[in-house]
C-alpha atoms as a PDB file:
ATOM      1  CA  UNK A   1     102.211   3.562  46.566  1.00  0.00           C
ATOM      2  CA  UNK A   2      99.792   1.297  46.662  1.00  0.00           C
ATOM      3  CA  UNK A   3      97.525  -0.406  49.137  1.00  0.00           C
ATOM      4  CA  UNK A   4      95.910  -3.466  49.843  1.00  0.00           C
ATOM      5  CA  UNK A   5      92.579  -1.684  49.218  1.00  0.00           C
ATOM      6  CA  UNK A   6      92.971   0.010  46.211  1.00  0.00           C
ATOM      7  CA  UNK A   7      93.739  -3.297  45.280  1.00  0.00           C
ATOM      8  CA  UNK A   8      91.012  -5.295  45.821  1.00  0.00           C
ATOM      9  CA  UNK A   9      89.218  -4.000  42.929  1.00  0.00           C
ATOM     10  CA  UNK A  10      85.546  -5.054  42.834  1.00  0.00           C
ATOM     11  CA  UNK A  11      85.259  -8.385  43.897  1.00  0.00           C
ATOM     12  CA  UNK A  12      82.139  -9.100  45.777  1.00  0.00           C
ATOM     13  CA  UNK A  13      82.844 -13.202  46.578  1.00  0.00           C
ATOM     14  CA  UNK A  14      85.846 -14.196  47.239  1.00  0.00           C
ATOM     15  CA  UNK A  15      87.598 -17.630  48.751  1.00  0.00           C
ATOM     16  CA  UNK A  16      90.206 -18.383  50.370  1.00  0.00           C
ATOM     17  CA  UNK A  17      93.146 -19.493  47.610  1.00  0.00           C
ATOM     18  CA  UNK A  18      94.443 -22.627  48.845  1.00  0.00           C
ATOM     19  CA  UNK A  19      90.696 -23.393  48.400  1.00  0.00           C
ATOM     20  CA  UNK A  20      89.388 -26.062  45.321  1.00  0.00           C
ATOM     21  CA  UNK A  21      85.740 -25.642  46.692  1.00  0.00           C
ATOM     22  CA  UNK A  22      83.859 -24.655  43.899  1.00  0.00           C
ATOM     23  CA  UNK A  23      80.101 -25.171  45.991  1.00  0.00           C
ATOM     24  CA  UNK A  24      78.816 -22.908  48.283  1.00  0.00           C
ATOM     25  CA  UNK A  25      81.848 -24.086  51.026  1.00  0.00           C
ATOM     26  CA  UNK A  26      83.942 -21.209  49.272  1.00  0.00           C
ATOM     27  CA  UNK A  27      81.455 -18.293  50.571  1.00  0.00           C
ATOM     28  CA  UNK A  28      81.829 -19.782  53.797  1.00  0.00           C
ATOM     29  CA  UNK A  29      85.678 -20.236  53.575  1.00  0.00           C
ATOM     30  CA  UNK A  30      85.832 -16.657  52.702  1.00  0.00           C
ATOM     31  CA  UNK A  31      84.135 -15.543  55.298  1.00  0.00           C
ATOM     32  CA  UNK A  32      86.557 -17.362  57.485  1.00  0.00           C
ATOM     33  CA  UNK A  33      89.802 -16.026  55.916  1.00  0.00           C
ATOM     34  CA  UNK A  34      88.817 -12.826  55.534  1.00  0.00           C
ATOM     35  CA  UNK A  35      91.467 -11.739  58.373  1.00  0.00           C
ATOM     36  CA  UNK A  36      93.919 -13.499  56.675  1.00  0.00           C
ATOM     37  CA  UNK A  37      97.665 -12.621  56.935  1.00  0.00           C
ATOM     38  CA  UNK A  38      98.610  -9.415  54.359  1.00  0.00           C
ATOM     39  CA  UNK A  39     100.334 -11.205  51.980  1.00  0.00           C
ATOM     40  CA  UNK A  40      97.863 -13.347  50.708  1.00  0.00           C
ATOM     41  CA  UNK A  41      95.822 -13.771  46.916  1.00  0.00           C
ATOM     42  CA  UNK A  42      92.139 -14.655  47.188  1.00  0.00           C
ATOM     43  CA  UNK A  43      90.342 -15.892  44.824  1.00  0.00           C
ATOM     44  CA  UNK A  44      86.475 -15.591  43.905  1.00  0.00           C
ATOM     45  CA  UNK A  45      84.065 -17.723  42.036  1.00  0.00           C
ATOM     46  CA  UNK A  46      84.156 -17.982  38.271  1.00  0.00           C
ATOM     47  CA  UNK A  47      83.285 -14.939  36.491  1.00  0.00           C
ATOM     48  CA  UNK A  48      79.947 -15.748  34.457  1.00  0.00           C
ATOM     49  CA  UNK A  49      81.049 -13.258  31.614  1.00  0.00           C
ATOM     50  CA  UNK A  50      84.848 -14.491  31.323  1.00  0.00           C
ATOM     51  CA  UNK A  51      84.800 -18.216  33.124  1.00  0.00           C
ATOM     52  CA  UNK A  52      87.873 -16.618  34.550  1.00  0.00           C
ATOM     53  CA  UNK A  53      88.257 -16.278  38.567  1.00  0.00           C
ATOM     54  CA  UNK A  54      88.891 -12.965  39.646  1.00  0.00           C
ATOM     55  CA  UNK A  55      91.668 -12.027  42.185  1.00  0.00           C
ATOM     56  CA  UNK A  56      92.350 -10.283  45.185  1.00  0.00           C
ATOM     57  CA  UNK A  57      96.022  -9.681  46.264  1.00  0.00           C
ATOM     58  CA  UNK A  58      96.832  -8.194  49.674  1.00  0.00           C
ATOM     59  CA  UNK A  59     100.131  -6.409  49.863  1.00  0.00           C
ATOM     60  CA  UNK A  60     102.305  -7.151  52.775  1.00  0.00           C
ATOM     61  CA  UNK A  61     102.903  -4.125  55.303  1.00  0.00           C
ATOM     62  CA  UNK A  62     105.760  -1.738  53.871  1.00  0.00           C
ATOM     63  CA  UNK A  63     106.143  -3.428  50.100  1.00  0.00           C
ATOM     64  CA  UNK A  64     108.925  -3.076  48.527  1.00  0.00           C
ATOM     65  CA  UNK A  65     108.776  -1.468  45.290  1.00  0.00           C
ATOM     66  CA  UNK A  66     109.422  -4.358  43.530  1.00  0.00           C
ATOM     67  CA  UNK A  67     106.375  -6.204  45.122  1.00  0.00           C
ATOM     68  CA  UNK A  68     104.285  -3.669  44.873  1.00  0.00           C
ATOM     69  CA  UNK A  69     105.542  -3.680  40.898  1.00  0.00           C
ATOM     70  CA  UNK A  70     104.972  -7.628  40.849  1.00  0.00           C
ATOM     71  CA  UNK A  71     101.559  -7.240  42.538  1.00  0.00           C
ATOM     72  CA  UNK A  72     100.335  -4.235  39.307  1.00  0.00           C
ATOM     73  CA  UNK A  73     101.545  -6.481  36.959  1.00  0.00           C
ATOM     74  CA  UNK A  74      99.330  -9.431  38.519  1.00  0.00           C
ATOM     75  CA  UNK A  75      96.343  -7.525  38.211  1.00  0.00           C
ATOM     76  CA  UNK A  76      96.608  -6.009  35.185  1.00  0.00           C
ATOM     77  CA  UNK A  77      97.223  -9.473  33.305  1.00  0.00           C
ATOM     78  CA  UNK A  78      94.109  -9.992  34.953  1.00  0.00           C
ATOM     79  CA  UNK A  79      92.249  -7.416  33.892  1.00  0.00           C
ATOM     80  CA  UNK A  80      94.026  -8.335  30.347  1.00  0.00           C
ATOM     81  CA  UNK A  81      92.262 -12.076  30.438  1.00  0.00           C
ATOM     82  CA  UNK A  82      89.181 -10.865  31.917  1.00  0.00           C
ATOM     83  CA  UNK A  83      88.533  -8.444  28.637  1.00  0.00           C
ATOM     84  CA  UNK A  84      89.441 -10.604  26.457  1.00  0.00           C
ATOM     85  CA  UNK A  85      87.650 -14.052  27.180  1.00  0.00           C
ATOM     86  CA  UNK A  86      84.562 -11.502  28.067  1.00  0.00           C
ATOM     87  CA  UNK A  87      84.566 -10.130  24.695  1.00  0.00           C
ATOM     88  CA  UNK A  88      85.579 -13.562  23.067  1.00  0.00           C
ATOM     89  CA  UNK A  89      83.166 -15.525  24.982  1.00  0.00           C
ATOM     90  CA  UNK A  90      80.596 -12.631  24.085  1.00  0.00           C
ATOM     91  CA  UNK A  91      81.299 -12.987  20.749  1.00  0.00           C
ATOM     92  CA  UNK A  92      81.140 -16.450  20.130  1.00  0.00           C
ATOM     93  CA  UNK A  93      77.452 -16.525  22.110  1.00  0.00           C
ATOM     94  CA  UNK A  94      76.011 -14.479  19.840  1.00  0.00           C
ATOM     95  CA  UNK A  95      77.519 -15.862  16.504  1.00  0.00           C
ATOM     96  CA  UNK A  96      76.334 -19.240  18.115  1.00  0.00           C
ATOM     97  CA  UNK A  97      72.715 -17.514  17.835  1.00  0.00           C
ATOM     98  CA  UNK A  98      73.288 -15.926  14.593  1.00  0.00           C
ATOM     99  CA  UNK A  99      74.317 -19.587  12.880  1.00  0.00           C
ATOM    100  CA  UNK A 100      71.558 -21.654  14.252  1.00  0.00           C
ATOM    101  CA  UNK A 101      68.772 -19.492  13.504  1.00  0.00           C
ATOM    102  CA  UNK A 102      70.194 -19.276   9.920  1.00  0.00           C
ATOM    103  CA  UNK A 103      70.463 -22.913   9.749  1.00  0.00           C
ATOM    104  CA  UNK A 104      66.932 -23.357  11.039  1.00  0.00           C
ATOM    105  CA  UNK A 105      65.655 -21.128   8.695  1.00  0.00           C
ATOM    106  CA  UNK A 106      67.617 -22.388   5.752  1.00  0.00           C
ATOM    107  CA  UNK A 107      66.843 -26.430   6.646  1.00  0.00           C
ATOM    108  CA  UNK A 108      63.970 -26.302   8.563  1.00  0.00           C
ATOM    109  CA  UNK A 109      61.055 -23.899   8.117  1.00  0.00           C
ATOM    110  CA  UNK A 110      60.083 -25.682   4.873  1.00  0.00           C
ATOM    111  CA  UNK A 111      59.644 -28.316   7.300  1.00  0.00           C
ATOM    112  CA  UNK A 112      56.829 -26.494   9.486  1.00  0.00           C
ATOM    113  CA  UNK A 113      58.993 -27.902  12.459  1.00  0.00           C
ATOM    114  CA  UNK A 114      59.488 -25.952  15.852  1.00  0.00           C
ATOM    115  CA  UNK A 115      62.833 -27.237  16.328  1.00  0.00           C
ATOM    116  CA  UNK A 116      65.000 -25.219  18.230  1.00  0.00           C
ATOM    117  CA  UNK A 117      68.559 -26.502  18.188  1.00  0.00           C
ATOM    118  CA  UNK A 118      71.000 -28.082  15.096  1.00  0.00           C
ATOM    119  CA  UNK A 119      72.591 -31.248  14.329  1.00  0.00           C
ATOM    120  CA  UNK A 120      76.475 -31.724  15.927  1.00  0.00           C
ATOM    121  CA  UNK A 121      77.437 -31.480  12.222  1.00  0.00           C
ATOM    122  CA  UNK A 122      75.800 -28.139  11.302  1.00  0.00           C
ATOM    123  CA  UNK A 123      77.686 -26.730  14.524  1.00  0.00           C
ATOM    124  CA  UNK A 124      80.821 -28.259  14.163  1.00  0.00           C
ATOM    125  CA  UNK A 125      80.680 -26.034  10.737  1.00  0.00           C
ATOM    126  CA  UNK A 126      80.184 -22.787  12.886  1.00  0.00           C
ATOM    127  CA  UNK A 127      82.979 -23.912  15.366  1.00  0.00           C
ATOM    128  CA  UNK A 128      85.193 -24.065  12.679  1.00  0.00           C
ATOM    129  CA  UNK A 129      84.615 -21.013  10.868  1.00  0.00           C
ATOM    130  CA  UNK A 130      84.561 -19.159  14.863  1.00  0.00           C
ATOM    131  CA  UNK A 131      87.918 -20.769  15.526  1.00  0.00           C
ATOM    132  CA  UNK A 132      89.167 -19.248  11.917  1.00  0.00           C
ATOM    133  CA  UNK A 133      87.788 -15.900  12.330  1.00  0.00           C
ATOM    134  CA  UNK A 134      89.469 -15.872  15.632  1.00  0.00           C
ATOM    135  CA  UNK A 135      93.264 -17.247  15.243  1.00  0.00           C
ATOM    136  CA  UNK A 136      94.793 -14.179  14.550  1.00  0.00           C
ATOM    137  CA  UNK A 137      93.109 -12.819  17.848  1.00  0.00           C
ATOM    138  CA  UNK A 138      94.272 -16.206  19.814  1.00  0.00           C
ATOM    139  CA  UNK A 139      97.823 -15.689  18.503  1.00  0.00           C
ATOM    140  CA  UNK A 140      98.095 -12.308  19.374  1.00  0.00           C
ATOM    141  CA  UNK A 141      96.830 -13.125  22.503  1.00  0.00           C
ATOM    142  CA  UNK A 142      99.034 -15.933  23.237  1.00  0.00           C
ATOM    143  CA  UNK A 143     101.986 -14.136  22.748  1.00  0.00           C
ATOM    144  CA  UNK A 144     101.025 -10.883  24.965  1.00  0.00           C
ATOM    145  CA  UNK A 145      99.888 -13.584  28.178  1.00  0.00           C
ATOM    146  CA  UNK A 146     103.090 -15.455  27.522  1.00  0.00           C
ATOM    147  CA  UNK A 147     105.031 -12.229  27.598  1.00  0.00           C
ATOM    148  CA  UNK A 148     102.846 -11.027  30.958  1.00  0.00           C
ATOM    149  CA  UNK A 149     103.675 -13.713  32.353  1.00  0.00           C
ATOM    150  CA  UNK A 150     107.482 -14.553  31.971  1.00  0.00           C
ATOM    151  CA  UNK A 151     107.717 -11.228  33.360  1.00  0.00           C
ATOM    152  CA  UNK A 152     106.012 -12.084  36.238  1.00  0.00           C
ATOM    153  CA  UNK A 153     107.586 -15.104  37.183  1.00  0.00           C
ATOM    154  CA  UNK A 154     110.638 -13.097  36.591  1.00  0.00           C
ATOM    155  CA  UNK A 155     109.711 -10.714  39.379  1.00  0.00           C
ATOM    156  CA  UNK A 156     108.341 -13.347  41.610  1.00  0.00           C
ATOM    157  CA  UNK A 157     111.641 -14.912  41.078  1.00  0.00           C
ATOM    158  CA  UNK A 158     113.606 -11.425  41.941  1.00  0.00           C
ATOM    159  CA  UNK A 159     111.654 -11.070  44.915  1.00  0.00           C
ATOM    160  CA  UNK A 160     112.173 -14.230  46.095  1.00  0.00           C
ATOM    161  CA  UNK A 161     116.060 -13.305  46.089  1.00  0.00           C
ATOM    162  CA  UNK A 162     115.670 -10.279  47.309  1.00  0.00           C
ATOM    163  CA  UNK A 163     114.041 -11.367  50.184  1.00  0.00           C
ATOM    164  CA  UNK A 164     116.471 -14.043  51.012  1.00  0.00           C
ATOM    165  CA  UNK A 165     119.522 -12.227  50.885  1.00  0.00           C
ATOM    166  CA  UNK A 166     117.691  -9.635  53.221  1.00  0.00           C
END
């Protein structure tokens, strides 16, 4: 079975989630709603590795299985997004690197210049070729969040019945 604190992973920030505060009212909103009904899904400031906000989801007292099913899909389809825009983000900072100091010292050291960044034109040729290199790894990722996701509105939708007819 589990808990509402094996749940809560490792978030070290979190805000309240009816919150859109993105300044520093969301620390102080959390700290607020931190006794907040169980129940609830917090969510913390954007991850600096993923640009993804991380969540916290409090199970109500005595879930049923199929929340408590609803709640481990939920967080592993986060976990899912979180590695994946980490690595791609990851990835496409240091290719970013890699290109421009090629295409500084292919253009530009002839030049004697100490420039340190590209025309829009030279990088718009590394954004393409990034994009390229990486559809097969969008598409495949496309279709696995899709599928993560139908399920779980699927079992939001099943617990939603569930708990009416009760």
């Amino acid at each position: 079975m589990l808990t509402g604190s094996s749940l809560s992973g490792t978030l070290k920030h979190v805000a309240f989630r009816k919150s859109n505060f993105s300044t520093s009212n969301s620390v102080l909103l959390a700290k607020k709603f931190q006794a907040t009904k169980k129940g609830t899904t917090l969510v913390g400031p954007v991850s600096s590795d993923s640009n993804l906000r991380p969540i916290k989801i409090e199970l109500t007292p005595n879930p049923s299985s199929l929340e408590e099913q609803l709640v481990k899909l939920r967080l592993e389809t986060q976990d899912f997004n979180e590695k994946f825009w980490t690595k791609h983000n990851q990835d496409f900072l240091q290719q970013r690197s890699e290109h421009v100091q090629k295409i500084l010292k292919l253009n530009y050291a002839k030049e004697g210049l100490q420039k340190s960044t590209i025309s829009a034109g030279e990088m718009s040729e590394f954004y393409r070729s990034f994009l390229d290199s990486k559809w097969k790894d969008h598409i495949d990722y496309n279709l696995e969040w899709q599928r993560r996701n139908f399920t779980i509105l699927f079992l939001a939708f099943k617990l939603k019945i569930q708990k009416f007819l009760n």
